[in-house]
C-alpha atoms as a PDB file:
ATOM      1  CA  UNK A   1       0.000   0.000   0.000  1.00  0.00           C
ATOM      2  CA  UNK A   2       2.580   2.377   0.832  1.00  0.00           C
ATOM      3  CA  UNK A   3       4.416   1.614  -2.275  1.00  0.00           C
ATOM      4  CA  UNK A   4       1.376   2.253  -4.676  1.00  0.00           C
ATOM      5  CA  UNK A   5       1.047   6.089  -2.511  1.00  0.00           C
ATOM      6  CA  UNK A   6       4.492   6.760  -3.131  1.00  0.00           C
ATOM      7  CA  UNK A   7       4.291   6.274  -7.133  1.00  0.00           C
ATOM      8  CA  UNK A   8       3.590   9.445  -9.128  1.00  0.00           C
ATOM      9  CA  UNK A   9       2.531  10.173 -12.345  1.00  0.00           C
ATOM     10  CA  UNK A  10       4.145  13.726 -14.220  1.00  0.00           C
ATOM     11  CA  UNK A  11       5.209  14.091 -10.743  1.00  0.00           C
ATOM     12  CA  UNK A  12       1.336  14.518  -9.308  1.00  0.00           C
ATOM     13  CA  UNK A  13       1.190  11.018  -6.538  1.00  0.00           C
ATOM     14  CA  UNK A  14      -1.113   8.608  -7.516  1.00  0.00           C
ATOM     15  CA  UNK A  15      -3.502   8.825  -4.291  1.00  0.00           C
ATOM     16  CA  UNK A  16      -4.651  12.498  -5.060  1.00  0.00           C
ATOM     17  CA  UNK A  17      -5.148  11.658  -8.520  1.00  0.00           C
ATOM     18  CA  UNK A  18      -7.049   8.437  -7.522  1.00  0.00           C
ATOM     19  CA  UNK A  19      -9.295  10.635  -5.315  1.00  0.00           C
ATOM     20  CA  UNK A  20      -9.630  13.460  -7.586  1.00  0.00           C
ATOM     21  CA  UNK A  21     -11.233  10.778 -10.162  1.00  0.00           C
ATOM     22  CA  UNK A  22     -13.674   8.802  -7.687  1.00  0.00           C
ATOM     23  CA  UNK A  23     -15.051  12.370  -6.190  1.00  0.00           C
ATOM     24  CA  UNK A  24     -15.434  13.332  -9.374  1.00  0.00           C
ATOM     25  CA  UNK A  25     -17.364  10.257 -10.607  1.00  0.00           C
ATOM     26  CA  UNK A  26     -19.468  10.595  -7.132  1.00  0.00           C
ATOM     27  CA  UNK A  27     -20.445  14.047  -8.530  1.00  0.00           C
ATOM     28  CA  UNK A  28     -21.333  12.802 -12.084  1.00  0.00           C
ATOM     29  CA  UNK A  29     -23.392  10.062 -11.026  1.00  0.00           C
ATOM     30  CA  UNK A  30     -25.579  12.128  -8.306  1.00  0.00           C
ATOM     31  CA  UNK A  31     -25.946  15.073 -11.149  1.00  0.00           C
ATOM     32  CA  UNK A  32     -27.268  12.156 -13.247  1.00  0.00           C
ATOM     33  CA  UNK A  33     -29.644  10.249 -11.339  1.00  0.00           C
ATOM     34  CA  UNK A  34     -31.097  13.277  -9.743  1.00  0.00           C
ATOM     35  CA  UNK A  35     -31.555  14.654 -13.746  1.00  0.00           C
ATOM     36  CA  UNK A  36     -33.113  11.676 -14.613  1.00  0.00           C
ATOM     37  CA  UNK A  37     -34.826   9.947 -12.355  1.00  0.00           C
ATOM     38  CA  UNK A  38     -38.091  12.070 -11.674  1.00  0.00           C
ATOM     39  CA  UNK A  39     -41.189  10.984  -9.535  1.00  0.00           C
ATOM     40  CA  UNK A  40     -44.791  11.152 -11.217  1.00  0.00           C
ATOM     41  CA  UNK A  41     -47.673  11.382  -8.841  1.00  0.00           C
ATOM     42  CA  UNK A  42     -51.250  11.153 -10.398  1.00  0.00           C
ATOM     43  CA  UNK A  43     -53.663  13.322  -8.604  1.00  0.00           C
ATOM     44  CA  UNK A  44     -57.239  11.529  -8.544  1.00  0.00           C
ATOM     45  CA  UNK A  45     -59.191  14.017  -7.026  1.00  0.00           C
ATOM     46  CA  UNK A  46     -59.558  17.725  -7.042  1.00  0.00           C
ATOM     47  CA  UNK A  47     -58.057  19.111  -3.564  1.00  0.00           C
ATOM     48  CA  UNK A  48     -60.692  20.659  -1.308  1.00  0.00           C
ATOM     49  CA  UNK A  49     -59.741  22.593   1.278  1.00  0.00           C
ATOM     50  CA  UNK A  50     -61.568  22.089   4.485  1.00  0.00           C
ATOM     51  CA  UNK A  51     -64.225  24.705   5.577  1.00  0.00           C
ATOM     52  CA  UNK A  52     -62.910  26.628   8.830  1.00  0.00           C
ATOM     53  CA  UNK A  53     -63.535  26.500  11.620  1.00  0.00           C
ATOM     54  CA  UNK A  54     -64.177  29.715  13.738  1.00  0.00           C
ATOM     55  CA  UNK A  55     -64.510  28.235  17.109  1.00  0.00           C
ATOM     56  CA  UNK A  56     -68.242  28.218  17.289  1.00  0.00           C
END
C-alpha cells in the first residue's frame, strides 16, 4: 500500500489523482440520477380545502 502512494505520475502522486477521479465520478453520477430519475404522482381528485372552523 505504501508503495502504490508513493508512485507518481508527471510528478502529481497517484492517491490524489485516484481521489480526484472517484469524487469526481461521485459528482457525475448524483448530477445524473437526480436529472433523470423524476417521480410522477397522479392526482385523482380535485383538492378541497376544508371549511374553517371559527370556534363556534
Amino acid at each position: 500500500m505504501k508503495r502504490f502512494l508513493r508512485k507518481s505520475w508527471h510528478g502529481i502522486p497517484i492517491g490524489i489523482i485516484a481521489t480526484v477521479l472517484i469524487g469526481t465520478a461521485v459528482v457525475a453520477v448524483s448530477i445524473y440520477l437526480t436529472t433523470v430519475l423524476t417521480i410522477t404522482q397522479e392526482i385523482k381528485e380535485p383538492y378541497v380545502p376544508p371549511e374553517k372552523d371559527y370556534g363556534s
